[in-house]
Structure formats: C-alpha cells, structure tokens
N, C-alpha and C. Protein backbone atom coordinates (compact mmCIF):
# COMPACT_ATOMS: atom_id res chain seq x y z
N UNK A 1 42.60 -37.01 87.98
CA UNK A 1 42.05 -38.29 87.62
C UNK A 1 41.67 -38.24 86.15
N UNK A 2 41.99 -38.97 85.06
CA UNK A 2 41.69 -39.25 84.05
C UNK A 2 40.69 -39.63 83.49
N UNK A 3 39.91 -39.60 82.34
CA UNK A 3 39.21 -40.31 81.68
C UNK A 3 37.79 -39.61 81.90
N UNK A 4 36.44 -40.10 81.52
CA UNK A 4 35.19 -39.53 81.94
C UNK A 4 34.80 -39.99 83.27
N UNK A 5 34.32 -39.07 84.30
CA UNK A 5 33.45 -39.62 85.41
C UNK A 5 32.15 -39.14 85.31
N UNK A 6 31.02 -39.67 85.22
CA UNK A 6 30.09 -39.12 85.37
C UNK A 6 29.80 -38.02 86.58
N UNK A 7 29.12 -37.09 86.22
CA UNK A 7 28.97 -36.48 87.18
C UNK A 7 27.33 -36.58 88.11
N UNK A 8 27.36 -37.00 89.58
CA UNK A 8 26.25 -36.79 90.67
C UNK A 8 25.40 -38.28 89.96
N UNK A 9 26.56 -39.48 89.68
CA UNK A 9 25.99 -40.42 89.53
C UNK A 9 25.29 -41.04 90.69
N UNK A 10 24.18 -42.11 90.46
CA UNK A 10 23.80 -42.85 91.30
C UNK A 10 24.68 -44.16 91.66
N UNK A 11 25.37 -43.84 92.83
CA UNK A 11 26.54 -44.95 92.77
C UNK A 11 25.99 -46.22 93.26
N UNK A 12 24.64 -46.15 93.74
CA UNK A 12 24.01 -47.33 94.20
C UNK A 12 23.77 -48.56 93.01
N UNK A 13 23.36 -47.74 91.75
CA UNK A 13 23.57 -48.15 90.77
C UNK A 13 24.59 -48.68 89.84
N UNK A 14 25.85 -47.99 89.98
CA UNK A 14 26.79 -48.18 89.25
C UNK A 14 27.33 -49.57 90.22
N UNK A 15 27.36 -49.53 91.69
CA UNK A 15 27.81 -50.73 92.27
C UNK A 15 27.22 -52.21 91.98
N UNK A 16 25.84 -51.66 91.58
CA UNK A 16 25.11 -53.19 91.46
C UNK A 16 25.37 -53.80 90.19
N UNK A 17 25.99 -52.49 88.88
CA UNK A 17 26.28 -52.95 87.66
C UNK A 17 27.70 -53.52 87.60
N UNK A 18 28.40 -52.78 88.30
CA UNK A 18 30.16 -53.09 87.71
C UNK A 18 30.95 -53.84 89.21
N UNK A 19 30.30 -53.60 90.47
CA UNK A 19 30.96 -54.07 91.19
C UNK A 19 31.26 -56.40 91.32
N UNK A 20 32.29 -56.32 91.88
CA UNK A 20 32.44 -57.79 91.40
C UNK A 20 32.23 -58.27 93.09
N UNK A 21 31.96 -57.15 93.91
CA UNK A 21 31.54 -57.21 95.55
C UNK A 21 30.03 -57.93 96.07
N UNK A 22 30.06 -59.24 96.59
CA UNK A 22 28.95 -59.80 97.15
C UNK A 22 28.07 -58.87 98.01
N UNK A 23 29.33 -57.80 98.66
CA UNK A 23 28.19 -57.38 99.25
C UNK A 23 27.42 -55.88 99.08
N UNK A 24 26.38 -54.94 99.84
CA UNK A 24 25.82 -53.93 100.01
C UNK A 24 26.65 -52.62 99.54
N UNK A 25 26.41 -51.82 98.66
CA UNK A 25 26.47 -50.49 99.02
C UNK A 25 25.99 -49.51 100.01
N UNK A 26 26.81 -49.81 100.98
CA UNK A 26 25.93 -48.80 102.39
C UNK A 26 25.87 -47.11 101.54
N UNK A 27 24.73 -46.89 102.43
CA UNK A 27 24.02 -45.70 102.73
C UNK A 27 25.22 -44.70 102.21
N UNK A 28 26.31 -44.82 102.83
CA UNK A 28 26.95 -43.86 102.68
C UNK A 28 28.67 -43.28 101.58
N UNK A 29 28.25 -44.81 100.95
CA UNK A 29 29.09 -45.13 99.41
C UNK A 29 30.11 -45.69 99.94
N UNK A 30 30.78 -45.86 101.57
CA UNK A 30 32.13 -46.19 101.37
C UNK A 30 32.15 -47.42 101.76
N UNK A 31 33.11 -47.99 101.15
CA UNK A 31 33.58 -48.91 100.77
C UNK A 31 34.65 -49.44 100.69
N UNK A 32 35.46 -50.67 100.91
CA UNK A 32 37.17 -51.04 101.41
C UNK A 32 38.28 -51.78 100.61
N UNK A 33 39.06 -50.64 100.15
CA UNK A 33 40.07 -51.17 98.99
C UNK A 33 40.60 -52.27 99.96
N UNK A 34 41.06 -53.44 98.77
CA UNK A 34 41.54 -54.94 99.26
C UNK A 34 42.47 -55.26 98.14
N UNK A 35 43.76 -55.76 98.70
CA UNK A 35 44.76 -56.18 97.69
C UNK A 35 45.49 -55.64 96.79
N UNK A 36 45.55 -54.11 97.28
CA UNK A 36 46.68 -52.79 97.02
C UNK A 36 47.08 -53.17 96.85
N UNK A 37 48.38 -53.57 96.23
CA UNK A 37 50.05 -53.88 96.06
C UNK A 37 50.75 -52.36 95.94
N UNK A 38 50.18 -51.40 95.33
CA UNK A 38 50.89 -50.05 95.09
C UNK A 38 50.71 -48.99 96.15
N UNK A 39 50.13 -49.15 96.67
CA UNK A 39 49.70 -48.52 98.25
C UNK A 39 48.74 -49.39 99.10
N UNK A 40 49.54 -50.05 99.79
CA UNK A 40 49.17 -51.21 101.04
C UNK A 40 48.24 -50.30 101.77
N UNK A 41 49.06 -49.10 102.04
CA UNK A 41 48.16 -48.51 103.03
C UNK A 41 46.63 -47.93 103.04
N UNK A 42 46.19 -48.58 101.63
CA UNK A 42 44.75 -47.93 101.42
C UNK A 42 43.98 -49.38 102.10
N UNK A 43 44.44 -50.42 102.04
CA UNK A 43 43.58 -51.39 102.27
C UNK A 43 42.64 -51.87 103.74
N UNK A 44 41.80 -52.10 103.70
CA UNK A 44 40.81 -52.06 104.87
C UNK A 44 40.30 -50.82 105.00
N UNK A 45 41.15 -49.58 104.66
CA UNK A 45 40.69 -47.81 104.97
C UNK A 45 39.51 -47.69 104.28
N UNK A 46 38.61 -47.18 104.83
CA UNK A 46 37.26 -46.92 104.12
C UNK A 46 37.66 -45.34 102.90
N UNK A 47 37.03 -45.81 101.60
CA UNK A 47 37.32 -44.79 100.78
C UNK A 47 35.57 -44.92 100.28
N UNK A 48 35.02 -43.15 99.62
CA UNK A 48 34.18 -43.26 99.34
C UNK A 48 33.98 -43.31 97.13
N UNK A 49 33.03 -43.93 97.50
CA UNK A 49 32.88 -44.16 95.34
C UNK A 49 32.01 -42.95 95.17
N UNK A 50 32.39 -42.56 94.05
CA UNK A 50 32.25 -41.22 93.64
C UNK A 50 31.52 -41.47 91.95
N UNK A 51 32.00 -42.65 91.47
CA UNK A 51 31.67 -42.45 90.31
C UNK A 51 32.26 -43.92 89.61
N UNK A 52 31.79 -44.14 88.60
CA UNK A 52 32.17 -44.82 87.52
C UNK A 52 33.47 -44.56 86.35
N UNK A 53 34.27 -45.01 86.18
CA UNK A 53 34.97 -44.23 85.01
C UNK A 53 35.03 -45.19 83.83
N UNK A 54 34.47 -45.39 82.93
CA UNK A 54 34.16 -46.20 81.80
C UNK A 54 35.49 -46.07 80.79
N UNK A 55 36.23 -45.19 80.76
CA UNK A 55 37.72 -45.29 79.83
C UNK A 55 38.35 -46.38 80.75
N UNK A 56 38.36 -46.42 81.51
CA UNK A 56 39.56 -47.20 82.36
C UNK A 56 38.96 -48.63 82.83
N UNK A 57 37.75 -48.62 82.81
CA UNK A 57 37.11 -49.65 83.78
C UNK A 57 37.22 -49.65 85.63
N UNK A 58 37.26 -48.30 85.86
CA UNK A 58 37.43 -48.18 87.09
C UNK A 58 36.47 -47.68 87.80
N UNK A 59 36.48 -47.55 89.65
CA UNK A 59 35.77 -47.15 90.25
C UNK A 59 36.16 -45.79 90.63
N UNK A 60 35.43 -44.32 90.82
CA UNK A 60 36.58 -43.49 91.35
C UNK A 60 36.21 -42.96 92.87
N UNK A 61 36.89 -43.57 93.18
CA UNK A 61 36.91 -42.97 94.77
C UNK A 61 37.63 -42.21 95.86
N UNK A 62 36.61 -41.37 96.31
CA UNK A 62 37.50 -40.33 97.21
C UNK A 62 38.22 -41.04 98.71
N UNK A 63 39.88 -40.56 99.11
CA UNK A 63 40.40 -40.81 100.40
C UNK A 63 39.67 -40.02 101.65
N UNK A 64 39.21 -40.00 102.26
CA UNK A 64 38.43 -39.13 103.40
C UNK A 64 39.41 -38.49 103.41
N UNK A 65 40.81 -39.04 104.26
CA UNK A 65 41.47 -38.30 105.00
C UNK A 65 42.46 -37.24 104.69
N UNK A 66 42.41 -37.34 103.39
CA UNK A 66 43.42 -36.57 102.23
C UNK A 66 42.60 -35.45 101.32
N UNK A 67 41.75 -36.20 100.94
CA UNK A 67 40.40 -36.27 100.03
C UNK A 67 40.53 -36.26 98.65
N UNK A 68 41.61 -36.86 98.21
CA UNK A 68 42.35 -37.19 97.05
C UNK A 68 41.78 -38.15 95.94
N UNK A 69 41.26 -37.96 95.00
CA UNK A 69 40.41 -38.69 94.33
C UNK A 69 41.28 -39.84 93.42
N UNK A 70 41.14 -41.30 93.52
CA UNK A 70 42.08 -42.20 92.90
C UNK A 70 40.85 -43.10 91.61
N UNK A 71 41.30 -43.76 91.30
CA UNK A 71 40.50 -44.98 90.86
C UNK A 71 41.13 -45.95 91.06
N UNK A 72 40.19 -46.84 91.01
CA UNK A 72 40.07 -48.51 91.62
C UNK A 72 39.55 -49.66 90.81
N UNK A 73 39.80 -50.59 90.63
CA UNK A 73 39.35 -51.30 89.78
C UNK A 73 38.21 -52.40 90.78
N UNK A 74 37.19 -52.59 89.89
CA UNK A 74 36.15 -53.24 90.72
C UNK A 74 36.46 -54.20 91.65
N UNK A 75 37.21 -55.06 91.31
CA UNK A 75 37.70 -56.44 92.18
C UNK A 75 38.96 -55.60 93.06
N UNK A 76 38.63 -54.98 93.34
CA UNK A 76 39.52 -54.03 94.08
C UNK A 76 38.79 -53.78 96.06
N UNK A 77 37.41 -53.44 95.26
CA UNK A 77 36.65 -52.93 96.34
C UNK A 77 35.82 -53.76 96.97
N UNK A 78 35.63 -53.65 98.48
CA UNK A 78 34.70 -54.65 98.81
C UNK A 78 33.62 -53.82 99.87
N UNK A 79 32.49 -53.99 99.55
CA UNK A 79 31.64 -53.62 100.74
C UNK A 79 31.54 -54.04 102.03
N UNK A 80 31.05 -53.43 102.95
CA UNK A 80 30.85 -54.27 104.41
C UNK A 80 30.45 -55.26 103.89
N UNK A 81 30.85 -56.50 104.89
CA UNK A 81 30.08 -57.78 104.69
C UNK A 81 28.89 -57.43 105.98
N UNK A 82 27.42 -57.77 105.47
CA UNK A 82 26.94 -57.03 106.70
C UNK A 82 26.40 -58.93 107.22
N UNK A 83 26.49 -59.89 106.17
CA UNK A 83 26.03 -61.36 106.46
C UNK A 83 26.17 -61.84 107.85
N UNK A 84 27.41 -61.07 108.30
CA UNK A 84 27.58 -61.72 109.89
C UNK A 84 26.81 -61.13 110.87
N UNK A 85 26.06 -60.20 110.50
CA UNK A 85 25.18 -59.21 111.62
C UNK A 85 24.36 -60.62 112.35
N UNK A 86 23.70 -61.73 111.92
CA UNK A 86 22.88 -62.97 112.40
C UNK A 86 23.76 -62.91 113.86
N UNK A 87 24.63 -63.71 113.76
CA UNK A 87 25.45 -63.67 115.00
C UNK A 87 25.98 -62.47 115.94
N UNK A 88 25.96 -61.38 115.26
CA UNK A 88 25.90 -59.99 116.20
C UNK A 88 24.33 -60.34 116.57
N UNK A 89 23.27 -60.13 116.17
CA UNK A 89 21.99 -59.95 117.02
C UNK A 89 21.74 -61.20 117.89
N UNK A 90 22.05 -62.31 117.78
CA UNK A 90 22.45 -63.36 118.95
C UNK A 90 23.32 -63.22 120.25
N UNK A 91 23.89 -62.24 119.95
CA UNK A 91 24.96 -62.43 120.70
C UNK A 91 24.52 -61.77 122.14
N UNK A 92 25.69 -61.62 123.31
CA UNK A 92 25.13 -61.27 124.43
C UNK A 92 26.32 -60.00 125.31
N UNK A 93 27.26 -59.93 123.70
CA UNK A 93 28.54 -58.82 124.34
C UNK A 93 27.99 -57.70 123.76
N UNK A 94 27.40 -57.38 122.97
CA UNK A 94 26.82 -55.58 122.34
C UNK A 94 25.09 -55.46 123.34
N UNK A 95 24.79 -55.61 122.78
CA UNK A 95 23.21 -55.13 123.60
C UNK A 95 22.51 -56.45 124.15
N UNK A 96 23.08 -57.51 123.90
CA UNK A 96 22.42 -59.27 124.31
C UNK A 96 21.80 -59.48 122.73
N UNK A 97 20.76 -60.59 123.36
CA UNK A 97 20.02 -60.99 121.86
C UNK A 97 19.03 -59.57 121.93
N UNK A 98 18.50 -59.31 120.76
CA UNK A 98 17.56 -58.54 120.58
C UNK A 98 16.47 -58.98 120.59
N UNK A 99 14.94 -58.55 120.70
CA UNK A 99 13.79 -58.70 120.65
C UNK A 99 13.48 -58.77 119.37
N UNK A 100 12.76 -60.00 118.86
CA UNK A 100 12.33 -59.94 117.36
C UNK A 100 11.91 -58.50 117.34
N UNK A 101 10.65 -57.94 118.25
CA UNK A 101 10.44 -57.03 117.15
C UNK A 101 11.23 -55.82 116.46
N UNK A 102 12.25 -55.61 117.87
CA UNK A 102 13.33 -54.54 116.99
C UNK A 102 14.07 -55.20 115.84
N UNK A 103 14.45 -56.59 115.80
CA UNK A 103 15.33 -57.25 114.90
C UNK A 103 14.27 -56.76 113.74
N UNK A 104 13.05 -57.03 113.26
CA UNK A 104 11.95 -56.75 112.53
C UNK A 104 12.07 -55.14 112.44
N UNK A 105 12.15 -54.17 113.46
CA UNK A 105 11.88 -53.07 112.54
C UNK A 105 13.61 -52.68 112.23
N UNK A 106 14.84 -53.16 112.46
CA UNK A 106 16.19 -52.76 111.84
C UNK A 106 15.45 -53.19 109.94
N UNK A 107 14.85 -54.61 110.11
CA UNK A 107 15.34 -55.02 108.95
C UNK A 107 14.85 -54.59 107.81
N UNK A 108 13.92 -53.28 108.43
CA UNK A 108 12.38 -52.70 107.50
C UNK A 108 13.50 -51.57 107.23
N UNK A 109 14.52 -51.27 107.68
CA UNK A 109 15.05 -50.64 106.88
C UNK A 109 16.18 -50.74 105.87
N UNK A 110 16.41 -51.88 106.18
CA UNK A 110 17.31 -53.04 105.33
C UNK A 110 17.38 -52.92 103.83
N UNK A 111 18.22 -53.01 103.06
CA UNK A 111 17.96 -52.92 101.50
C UNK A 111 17.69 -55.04 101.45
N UNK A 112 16.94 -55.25 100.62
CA UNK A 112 16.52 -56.54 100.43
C UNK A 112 17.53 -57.63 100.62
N UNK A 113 18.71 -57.26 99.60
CA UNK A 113 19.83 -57.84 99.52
C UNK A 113 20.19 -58.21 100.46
N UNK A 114 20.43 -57.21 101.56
CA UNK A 114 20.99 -57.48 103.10
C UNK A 114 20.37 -58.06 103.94
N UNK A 115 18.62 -58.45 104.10
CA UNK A 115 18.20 -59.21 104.33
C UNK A 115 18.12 -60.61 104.02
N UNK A 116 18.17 -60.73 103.19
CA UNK A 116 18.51 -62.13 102.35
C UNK A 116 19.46 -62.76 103.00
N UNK A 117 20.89 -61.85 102.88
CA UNK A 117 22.49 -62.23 103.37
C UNK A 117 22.37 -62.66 104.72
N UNK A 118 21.86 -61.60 105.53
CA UNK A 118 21.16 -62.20 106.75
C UNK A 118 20.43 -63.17 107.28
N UNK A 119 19.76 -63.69 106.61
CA UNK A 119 18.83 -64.69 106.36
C UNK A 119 19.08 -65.79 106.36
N UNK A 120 20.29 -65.77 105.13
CA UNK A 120 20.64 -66.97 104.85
C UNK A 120 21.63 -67.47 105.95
N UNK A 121 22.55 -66.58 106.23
CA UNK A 121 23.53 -66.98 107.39
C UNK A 121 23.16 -67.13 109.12
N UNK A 122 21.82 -67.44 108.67
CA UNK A 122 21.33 -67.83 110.21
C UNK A 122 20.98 -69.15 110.33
C-alpha cells in the first residue's frame, strides 16, 4: 500500500473527519465498500479501516478474509445504517417489542449520533 498511513490511528476520528458516510463507526471499524467497479466482489463484504492515507485521499482498509490491506476512497465506504434499528425494536419476529427500560439501557450505550438516527426515524 502506498503513500503515508498513520500508524494506531484513532479511526473513530478519522471517520468523523473524512468519511462522506451518514452513518456510525461501529465499535469494531468495519465498514462496507459500495460501488466497486474494479472488484465487485468487495461490495457489501465488511472490510476493516485501518487508517487514513492523506497522499491519496484514501481510506486504508484491511480484507478479513485475505487480510490484504487496499485503500478506498471515502464515498466508497459506508457504515451500518443502524437508523432502522426503531422498527427492529417494534417489531415482533427477533425478541417482540422490547421493554422501554432495556430499549433505555441499549441506548446508554449508544454513541449519541446513533441515538439521534434512531430517534429521528421513529
């Protein structure tokens, strides 16, 4: 992979600066290439962000399953959309509706953002 990556960046950070993604950086950085044309087959596959690369304007992210490190360009990547969870906790095919108060303590662990998204789509 080319260019500078920072190294043991905070990618929580770098997503909220460069990503062009409405939604969350989950917990666990990965995140879903969209609109490959040069390898279809990465798209929807969860890949994890690793870093920033500022020569290129890219994201750099590792393949799990290979573990092959590529870069990505921001409008590339999209986070879970987690906005539709409203209608998952309504619902009555996963666990039924939930009890406010568990809905209340999921959301205490919620990053703000994702509450909001939630929020609003109810």
């Amino acid at each position: 992979m080319a260019g500078n990556v920072l190294t043991k960046p905070n990618v929580k950070t770098l997503w909220d600066t460069y990503s062009t993604s409405t939604g969350v950086l989950p917990s666990d950085a990965c995140v879903y290439p969209e609109g490959i044309v040069s390898r279809p087959n990465l798209n929807g596959q969860a890949v994890k962000v690793l870093g920033w690369c500022a020569d290129s304007g890219r994201f750099a992210v590792e393949i799990p399953e290979t573990r092959e490190h590529i870069t990505l360009k921001p409008d590339r990547l999209k986070a879970r959309d987690l906005s539709d969870l409203s209608s998952w906790i309504r619902s009555e095919s996963h666990l039924g509706p939930l009890h406010a108060d568990v809905v209340l303590c999921i959301a205490s662990f919620l990053p703000a953002r994702t509450v909001a998204a939630i929020s609003a789509a109810s």
